[in-house]
N, C-alpha and C. Protein backbone atom coordinates (compact mmCIF):
# COMPACT_ATOMS: atom_id res chain seq x y z
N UNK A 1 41.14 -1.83 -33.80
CA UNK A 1 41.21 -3.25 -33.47
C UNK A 1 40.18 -3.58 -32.39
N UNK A 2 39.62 -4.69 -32.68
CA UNK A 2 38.45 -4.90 -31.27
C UNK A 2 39.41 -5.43 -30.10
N UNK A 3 38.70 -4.86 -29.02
CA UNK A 3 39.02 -5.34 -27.82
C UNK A 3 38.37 -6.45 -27.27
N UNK A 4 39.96 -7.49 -27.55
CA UNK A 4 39.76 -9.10 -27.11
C UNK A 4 39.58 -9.13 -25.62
N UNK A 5 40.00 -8.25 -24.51
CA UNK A 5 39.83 -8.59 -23.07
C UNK A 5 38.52 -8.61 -22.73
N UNK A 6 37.36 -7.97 -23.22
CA UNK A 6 35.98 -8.32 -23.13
C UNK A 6 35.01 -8.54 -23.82
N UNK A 7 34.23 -9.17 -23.64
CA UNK A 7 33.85 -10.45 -24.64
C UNK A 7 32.26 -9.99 -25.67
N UNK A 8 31.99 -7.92 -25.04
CA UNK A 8 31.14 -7.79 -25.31
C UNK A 8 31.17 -7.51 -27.21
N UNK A 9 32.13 -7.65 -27.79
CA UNK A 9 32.35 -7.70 -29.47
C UNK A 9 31.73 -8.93 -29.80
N UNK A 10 31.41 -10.03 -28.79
CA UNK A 10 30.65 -11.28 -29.47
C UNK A 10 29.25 -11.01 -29.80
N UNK A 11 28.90 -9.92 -28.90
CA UNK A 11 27.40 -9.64 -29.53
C UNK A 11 26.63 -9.42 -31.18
N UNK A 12 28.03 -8.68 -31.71
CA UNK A 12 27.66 -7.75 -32.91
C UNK A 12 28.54 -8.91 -33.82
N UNK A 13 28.84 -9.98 -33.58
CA UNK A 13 29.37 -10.93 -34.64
C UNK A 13 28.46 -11.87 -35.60
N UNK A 14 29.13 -12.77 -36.05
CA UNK A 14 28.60 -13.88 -36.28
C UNK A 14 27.30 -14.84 -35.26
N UNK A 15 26.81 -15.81 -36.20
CA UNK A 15 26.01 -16.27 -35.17
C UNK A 15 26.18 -17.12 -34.33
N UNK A 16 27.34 -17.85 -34.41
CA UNK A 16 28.06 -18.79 -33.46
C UNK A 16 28.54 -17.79 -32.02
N UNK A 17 28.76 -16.27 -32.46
CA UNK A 17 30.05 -15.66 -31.76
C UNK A 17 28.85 -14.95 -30.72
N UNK A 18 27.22 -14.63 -31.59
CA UNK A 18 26.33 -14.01 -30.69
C UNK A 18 25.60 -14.94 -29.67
N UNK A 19 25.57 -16.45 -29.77
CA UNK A 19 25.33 -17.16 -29.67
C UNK A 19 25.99 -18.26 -28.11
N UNK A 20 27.77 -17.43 -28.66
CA UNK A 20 28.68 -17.89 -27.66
C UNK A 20 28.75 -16.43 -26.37
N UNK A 21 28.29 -15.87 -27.03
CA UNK A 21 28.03 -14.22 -25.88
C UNK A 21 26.78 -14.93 -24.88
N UNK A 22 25.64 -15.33 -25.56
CA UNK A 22 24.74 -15.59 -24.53
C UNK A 22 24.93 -16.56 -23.71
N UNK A 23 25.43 -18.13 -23.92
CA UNK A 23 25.99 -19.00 -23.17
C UNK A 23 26.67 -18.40 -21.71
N UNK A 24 28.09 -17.93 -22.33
CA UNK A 24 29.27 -17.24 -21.71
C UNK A 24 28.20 -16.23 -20.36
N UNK A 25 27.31 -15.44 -21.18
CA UNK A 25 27.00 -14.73 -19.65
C UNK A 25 25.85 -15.08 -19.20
N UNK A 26 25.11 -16.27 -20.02
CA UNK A 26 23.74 -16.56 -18.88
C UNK A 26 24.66 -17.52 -17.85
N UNK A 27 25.61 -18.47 -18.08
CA UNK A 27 26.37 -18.97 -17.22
C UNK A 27 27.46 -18.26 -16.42
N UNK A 28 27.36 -16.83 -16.44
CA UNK A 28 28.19 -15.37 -15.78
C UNK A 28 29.26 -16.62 -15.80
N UNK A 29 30.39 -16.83 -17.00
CA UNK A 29 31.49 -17.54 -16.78
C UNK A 29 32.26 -16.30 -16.45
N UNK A 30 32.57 -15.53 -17.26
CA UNK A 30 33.32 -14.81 -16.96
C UNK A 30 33.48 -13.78 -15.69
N UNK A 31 32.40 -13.77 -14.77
CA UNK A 31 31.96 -12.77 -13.57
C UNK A 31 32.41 -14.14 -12.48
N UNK A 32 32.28 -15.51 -12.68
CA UNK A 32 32.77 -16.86 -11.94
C UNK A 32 34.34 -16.84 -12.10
N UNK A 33 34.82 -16.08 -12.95
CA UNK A 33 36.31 -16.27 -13.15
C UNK A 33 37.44 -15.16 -12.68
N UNK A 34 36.38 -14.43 -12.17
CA UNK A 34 36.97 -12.98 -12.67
C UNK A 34 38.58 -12.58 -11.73
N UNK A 35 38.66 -13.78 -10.84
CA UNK A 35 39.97 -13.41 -10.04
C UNK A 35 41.01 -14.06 -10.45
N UNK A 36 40.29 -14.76 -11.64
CA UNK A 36 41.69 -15.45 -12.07
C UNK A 36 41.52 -14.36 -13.75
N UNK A 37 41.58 -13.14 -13.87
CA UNK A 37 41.42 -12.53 -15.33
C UNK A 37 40.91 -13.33 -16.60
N UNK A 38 40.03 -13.94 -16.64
CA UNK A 38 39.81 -14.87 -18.01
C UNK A 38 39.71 -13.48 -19.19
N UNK A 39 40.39 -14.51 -20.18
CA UNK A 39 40.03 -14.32 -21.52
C UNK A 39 39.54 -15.15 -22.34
N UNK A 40 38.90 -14.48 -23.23
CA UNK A 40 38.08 -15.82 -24.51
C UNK A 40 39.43 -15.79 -25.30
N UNK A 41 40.17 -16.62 -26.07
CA UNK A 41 40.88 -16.80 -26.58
C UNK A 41 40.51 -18.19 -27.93
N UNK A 42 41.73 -18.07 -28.89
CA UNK A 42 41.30 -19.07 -29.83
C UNK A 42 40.29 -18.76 -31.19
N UNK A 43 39.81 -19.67 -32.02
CA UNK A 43 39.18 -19.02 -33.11
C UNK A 43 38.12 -18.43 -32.86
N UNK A 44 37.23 -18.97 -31.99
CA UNK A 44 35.98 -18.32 -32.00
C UNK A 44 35.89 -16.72 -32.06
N UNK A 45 36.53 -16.18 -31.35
CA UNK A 45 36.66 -14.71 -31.42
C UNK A 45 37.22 -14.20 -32.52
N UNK A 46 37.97 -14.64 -34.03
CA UNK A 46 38.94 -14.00 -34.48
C UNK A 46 38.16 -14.71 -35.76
N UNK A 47 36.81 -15.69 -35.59
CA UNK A 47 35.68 -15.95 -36.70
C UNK A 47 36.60 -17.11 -37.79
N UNK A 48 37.39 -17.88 -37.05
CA UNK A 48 38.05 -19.03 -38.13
C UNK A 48 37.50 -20.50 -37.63
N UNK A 49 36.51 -20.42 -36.43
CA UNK A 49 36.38 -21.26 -35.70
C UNK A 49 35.21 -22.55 -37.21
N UNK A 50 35.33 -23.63 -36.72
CA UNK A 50 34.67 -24.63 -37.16
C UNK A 50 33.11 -25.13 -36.28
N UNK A 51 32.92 -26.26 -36.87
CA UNK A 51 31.73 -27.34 -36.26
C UNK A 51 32.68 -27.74 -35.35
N UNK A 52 32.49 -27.87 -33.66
CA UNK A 52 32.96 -28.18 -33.12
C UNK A 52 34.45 -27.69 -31.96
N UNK A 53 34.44 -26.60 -32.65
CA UNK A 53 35.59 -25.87 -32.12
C UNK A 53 35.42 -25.05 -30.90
N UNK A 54 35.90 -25.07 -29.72
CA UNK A 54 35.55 -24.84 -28.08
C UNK A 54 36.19 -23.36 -27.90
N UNK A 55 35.64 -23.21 -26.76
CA UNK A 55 35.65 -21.70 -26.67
C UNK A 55 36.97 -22.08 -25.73
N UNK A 56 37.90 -21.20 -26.03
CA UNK A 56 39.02 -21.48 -25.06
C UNK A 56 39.11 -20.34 -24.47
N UNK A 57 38.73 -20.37 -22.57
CA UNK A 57 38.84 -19.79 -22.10
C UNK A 57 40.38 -19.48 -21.17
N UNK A 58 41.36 -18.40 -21.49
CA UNK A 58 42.67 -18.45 -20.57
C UNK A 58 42.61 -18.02 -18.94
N UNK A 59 42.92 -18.06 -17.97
CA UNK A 59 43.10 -17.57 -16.59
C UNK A 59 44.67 -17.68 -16.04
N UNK A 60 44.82 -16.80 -15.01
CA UNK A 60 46.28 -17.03 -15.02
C UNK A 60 45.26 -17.05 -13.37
N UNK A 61 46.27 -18.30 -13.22
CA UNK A 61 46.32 -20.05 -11.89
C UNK A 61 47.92 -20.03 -11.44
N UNK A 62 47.85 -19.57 -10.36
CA UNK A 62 49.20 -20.39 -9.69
C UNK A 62 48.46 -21.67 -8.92
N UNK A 63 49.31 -22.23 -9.45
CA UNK A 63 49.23 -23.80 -9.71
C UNK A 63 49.56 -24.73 -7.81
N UNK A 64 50.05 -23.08 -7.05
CA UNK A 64 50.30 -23.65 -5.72
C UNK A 64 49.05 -24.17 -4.98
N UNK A 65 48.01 -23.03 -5.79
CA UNK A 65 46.65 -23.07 -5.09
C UNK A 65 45.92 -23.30 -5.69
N UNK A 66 46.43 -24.60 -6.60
CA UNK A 66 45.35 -25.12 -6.91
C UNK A 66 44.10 -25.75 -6.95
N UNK A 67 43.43 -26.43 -5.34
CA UNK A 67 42.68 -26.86 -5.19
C UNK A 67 41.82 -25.45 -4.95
N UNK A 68 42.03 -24.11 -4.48
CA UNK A 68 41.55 -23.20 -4.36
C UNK A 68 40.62 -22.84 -5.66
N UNK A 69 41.46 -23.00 -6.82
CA UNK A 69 40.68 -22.60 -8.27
C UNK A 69 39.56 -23.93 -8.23
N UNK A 70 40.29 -25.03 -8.48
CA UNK A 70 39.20 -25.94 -8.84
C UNK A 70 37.86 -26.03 -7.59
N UNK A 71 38.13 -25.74 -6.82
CA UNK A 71 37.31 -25.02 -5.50
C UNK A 71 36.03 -24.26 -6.08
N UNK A 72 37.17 -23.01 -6.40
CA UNK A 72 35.91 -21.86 -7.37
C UNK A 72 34.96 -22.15 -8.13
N UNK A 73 36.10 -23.31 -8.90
CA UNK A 73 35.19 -23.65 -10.23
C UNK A 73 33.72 -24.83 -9.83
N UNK A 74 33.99 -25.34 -8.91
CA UNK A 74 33.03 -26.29 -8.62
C UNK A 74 31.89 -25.74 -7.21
N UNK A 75 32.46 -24.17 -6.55
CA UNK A 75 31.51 -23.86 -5.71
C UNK A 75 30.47 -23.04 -6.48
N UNK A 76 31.12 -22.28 -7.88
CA UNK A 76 30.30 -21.16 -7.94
C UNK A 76 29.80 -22.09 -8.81
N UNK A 77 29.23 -23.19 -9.47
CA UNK A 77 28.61 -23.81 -10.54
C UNK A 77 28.70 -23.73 -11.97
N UNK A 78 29.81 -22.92 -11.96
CA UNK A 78 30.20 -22.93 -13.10
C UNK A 78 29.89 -24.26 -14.11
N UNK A 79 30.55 -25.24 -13.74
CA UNK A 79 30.59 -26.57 -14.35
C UNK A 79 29.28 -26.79 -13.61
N UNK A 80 28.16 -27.26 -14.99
CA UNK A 80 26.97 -28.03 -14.54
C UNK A 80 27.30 -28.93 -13.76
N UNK A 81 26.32 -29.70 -13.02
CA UNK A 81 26.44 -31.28 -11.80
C UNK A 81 26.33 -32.32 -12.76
N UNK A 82 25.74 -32.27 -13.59
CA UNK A 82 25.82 -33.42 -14.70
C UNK A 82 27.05 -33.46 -15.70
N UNK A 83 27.82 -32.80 -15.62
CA UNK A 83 28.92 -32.28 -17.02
C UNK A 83 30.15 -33.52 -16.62
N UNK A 84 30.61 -34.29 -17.94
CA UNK A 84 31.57 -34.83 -17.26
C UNK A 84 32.66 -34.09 -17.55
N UNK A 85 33.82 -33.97 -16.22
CA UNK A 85 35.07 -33.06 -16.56
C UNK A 85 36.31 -33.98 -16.65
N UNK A 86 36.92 -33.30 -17.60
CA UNK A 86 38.52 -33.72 -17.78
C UNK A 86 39.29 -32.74 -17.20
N UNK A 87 40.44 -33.16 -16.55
CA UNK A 87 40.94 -32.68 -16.26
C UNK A 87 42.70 -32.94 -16.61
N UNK A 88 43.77 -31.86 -16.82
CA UNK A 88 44.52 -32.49 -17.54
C UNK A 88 45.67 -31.49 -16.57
N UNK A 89 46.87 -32.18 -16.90
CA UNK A 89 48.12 -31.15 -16.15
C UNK A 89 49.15 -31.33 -17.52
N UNK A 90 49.21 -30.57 -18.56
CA UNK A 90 50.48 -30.16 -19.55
C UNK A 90 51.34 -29.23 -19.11
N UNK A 91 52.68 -29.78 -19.19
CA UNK A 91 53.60 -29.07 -19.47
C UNK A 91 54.11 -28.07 -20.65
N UNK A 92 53.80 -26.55 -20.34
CA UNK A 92 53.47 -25.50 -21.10
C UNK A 92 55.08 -24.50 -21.09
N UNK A 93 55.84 -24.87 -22.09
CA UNK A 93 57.10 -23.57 -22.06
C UNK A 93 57.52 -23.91 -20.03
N UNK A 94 57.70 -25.50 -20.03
CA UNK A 94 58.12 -26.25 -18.47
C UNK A 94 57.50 -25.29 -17.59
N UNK A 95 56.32 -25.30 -17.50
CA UNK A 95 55.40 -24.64 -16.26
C UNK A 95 54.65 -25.97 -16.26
N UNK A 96 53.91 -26.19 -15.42
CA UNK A 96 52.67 -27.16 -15.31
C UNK A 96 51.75 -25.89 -15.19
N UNK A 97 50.53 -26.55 -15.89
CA UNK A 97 49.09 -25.74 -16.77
C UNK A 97 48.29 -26.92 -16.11
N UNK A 98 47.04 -26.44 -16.19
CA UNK A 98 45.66 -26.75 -16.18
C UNK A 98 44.76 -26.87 -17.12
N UNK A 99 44.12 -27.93 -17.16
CA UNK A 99 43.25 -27.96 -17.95
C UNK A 99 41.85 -28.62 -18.32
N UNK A 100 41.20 -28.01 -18.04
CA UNK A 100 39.64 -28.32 -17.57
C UNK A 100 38.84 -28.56 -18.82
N UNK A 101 37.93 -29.36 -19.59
CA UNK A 101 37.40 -29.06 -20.74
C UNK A 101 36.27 -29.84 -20.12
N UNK A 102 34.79 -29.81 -20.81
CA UNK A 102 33.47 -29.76 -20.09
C UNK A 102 32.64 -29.37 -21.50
N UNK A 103 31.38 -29.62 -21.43
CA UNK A 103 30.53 -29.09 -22.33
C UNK A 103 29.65 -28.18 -21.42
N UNK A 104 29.26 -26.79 -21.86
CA UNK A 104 27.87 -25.60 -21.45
C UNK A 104 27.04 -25.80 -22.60
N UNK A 105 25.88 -26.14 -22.71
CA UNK A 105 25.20 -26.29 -23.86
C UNK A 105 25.66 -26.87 -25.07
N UNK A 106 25.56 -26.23 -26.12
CA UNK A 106 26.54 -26.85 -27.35
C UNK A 106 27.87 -26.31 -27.29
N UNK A 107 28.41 -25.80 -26.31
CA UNK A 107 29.92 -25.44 -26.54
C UNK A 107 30.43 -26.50 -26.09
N UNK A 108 31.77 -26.69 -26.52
CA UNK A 108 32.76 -27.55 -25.26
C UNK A 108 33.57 -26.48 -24.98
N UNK A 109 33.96 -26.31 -23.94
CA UNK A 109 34.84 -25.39 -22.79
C UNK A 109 36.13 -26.07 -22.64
N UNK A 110 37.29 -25.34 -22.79
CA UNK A 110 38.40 -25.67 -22.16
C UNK A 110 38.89 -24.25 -21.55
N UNK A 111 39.45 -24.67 -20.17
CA UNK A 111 39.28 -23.19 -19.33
C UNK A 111 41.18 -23.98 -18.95
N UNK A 112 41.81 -23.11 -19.43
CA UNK A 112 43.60 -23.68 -19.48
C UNK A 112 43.90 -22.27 -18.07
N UNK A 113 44.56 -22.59 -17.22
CA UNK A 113 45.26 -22.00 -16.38
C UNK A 113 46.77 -22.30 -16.41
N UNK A 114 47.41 -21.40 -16.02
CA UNK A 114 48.76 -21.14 -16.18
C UNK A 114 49.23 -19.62 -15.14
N UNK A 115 50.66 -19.94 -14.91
CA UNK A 115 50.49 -19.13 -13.55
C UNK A 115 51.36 -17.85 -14.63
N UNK A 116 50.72 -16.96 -15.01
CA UNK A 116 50.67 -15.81 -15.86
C UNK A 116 50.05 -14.84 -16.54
N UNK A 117 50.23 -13.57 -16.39
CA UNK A 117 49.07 -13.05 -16.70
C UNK A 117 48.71 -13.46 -18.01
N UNK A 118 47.02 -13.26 -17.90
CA UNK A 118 46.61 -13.96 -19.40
C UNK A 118 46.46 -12.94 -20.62
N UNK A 119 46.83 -12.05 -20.82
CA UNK A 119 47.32 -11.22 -21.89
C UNK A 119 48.89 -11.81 -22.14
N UNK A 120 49.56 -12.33 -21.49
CA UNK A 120 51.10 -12.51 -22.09
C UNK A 120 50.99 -14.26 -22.28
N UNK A 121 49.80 -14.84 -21.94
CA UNK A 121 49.65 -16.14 -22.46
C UNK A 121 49.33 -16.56 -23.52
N UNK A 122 50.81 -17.27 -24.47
CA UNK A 122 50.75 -17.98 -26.10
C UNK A 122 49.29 -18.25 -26.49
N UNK A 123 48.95 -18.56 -25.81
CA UNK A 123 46.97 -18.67 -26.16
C UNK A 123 46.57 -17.20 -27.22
N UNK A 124 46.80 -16.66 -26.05
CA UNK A 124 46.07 -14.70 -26.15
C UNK A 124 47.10 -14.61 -27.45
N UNK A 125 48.62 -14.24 -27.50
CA UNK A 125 49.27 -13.91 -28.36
C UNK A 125 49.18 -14.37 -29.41
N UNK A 126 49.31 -15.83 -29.89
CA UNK A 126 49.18 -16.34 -31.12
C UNK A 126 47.30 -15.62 -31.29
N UNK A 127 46.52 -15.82 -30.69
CA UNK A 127 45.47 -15.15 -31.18
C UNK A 127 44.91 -13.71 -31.97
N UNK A 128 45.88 -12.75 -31.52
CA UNK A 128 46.17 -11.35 -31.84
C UNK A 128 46.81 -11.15 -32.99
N UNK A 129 48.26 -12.14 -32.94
CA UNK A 129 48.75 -12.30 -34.38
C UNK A 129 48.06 -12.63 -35.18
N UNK A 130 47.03 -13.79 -34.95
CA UNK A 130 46.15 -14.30 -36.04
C UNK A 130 45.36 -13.31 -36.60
N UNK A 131 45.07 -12.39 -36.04
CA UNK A 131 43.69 -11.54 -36.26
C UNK A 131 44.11 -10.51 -37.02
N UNK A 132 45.20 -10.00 -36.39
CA UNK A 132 46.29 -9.00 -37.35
C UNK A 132 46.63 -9.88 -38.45
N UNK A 133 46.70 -10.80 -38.75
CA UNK A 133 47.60 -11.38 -40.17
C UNK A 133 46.14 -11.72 -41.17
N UNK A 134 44.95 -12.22 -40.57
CA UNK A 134 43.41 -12.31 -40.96
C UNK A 134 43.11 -10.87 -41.82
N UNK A 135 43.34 -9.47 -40.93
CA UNK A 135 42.96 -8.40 -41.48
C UNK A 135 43.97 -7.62 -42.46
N UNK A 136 45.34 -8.47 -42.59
CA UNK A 136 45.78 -7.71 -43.61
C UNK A 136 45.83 -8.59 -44.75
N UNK A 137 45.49 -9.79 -44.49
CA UNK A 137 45.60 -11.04 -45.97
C UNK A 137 44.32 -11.23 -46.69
N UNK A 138 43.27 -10.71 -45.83
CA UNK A 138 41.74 -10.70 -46.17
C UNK A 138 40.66 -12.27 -46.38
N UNK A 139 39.85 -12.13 -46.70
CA UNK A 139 38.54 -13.53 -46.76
C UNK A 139 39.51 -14.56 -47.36
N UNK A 140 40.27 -13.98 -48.51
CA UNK A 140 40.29 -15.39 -49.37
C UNK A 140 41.53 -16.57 -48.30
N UNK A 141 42.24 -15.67 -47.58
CA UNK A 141 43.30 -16.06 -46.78
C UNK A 141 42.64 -16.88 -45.52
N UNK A 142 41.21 -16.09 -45.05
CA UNK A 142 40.75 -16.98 -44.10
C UNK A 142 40.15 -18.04 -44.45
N UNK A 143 39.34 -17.59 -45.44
CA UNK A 143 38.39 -19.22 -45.93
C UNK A 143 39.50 -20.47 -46.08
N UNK A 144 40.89 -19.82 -46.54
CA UNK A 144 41.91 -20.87 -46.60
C UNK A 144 41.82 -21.67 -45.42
N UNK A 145 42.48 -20.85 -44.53
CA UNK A 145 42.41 -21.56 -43.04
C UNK A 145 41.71 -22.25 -42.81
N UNK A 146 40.72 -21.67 -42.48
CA UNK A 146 39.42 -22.75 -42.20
C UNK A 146 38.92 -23.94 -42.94
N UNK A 147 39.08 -23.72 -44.55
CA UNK A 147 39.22 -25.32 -44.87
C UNK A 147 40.58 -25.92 -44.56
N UNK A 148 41.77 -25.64 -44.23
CA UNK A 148 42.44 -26.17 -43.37
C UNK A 148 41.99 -27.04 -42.41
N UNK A 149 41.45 -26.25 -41.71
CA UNK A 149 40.94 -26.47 -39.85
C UNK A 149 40.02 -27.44 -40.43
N UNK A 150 38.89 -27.61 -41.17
CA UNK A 150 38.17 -28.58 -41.65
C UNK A 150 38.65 -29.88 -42.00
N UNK A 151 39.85 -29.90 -42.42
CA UNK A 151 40.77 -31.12 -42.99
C UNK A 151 41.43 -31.73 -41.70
N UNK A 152 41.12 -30.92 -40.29
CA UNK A 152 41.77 -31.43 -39.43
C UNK A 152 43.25 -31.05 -38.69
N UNK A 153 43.69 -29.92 -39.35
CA UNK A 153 44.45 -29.28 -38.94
C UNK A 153 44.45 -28.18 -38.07
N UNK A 154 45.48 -27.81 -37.18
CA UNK A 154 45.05 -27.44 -35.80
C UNK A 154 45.31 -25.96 -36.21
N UNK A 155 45.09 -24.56 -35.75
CA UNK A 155 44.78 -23.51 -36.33
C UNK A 155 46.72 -22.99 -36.24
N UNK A 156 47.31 -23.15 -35.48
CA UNK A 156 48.61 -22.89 -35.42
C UNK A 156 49.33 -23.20 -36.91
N UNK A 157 49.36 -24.70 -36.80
CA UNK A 157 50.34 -25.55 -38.21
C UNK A 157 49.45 -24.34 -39.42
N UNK A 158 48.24 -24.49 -39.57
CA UNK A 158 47.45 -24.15 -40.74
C UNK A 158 47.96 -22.42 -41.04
N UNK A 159 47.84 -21.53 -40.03
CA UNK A 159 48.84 -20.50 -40.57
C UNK A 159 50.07 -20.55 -41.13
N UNK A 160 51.41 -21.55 -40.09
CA UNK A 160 52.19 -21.55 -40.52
C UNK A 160 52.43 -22.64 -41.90
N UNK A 161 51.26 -23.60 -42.39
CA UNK A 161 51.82 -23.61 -44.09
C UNK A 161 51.26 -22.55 -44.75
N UNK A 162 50.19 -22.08 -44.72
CA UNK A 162 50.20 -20.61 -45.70
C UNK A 162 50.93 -19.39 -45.58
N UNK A 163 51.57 -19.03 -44.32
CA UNK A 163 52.77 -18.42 -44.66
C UNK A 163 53.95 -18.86 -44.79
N UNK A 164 54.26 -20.09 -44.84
CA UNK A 164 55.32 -20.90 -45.05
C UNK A 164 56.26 -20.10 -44.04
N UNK A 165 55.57 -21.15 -42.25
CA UNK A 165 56.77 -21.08 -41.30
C UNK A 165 57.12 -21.99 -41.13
N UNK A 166 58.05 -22.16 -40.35
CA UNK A 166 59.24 -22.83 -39.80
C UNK A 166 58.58 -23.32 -38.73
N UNK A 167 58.21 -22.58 -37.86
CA UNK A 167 58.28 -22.92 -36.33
C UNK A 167 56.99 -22.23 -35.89
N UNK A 168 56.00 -22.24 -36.61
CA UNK A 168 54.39 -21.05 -36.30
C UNK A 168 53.81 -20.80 -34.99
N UNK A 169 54.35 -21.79 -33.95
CA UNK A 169 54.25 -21.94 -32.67
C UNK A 169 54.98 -20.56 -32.03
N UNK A 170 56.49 -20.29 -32.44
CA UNK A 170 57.04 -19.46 -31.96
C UNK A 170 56.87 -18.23 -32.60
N UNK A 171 56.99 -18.48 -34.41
CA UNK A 171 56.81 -17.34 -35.29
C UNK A 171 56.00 -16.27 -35.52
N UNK A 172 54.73 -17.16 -34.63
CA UNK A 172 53.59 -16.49 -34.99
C UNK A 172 53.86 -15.39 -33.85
N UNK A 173 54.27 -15.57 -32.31
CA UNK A 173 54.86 -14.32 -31.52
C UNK A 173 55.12 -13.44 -32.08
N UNK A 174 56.16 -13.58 -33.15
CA UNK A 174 56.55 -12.79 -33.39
C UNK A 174 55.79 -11.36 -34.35
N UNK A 175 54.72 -11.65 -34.83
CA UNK A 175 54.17 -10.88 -35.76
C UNK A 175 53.62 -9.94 -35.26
């Protein structure tokens, strides 16, 4: 199985994924993040991603200190001076989350904090399941998806109607 905690498997991918390797470290996002553990999370890594689909970066943020992160994020330059940022506070499994989204070149960035490590964050997990359920259902199962995701459907729901779940949000944990 490739190892999702570092991001050097984007090299030897696709061209979006070799593409999202060079971004990611000429902007050293991940060496700017590194005390909050980021992970790349979401399709891009797991190759279901679309036109338009953002690199979702996870960090685990206690949310006490939070001006401290957004601190980081705006001393080390991460976020260009020209970039406009959103900034968002969701309620995640009743935690308050973070949520930053921005464009780096042609990516759009959403960098989600949550006060947890980011290997046990629904982000990371539903992602792993995906990749495991990708490599045992094969192409014809992904191309599904992805014209899914093309029609506008968000990558969660779109697993759970082709495996016909219930609840794909939670189900997919479980796999």
């Amino acid at each position: 199985m490739i190892d999702f905690t570092v991001i050097d498997y984007l090299k030897i991918g696709n061209e979006r994924q070799k593409r999202a390797y060079e971004v990611l470290t000429q902007y050293k996002v991940f060496e700017k993040l590194s005390y909050y553990a980021p992970l790349l999370a979401g399709t891009v890594p797991i190759e279901i991603d679309i036109e338009g689909s953002d690199l979702d970066i996870i960090c685990e943020v206690d949310l006490k200190f939070e001006e401290d992160f957004l601190d980081d994020l705006m001393f080390s330059k991460l976020i260009p001076d020209d970039a406009k940022v959103d900034v968002e506070y969701p309620i995640v499994n009743g935690e308050k989350c973070i949520v930053l989204s921005f464009m780096l070149e042609e990516f759009p960035i959403e960098i989600f904090g949550q006060n947890r490590p980011t290997e046990q964050q629904n982000a990371y997990r539903h992602m792993i399941s995906e990749y495991k359920i990708l490599q045992e259902k094969g192409e014809d199962f992904k191309q599904k998806i992805i014209e899914l995701k093309k029609k506008g459907i968000k990558t969660e729901p779109a697993f759970g109607m082709l495996l016909h779940l219930e609840n794909p949000y939670e189900d997919l944990l479980k796999f």
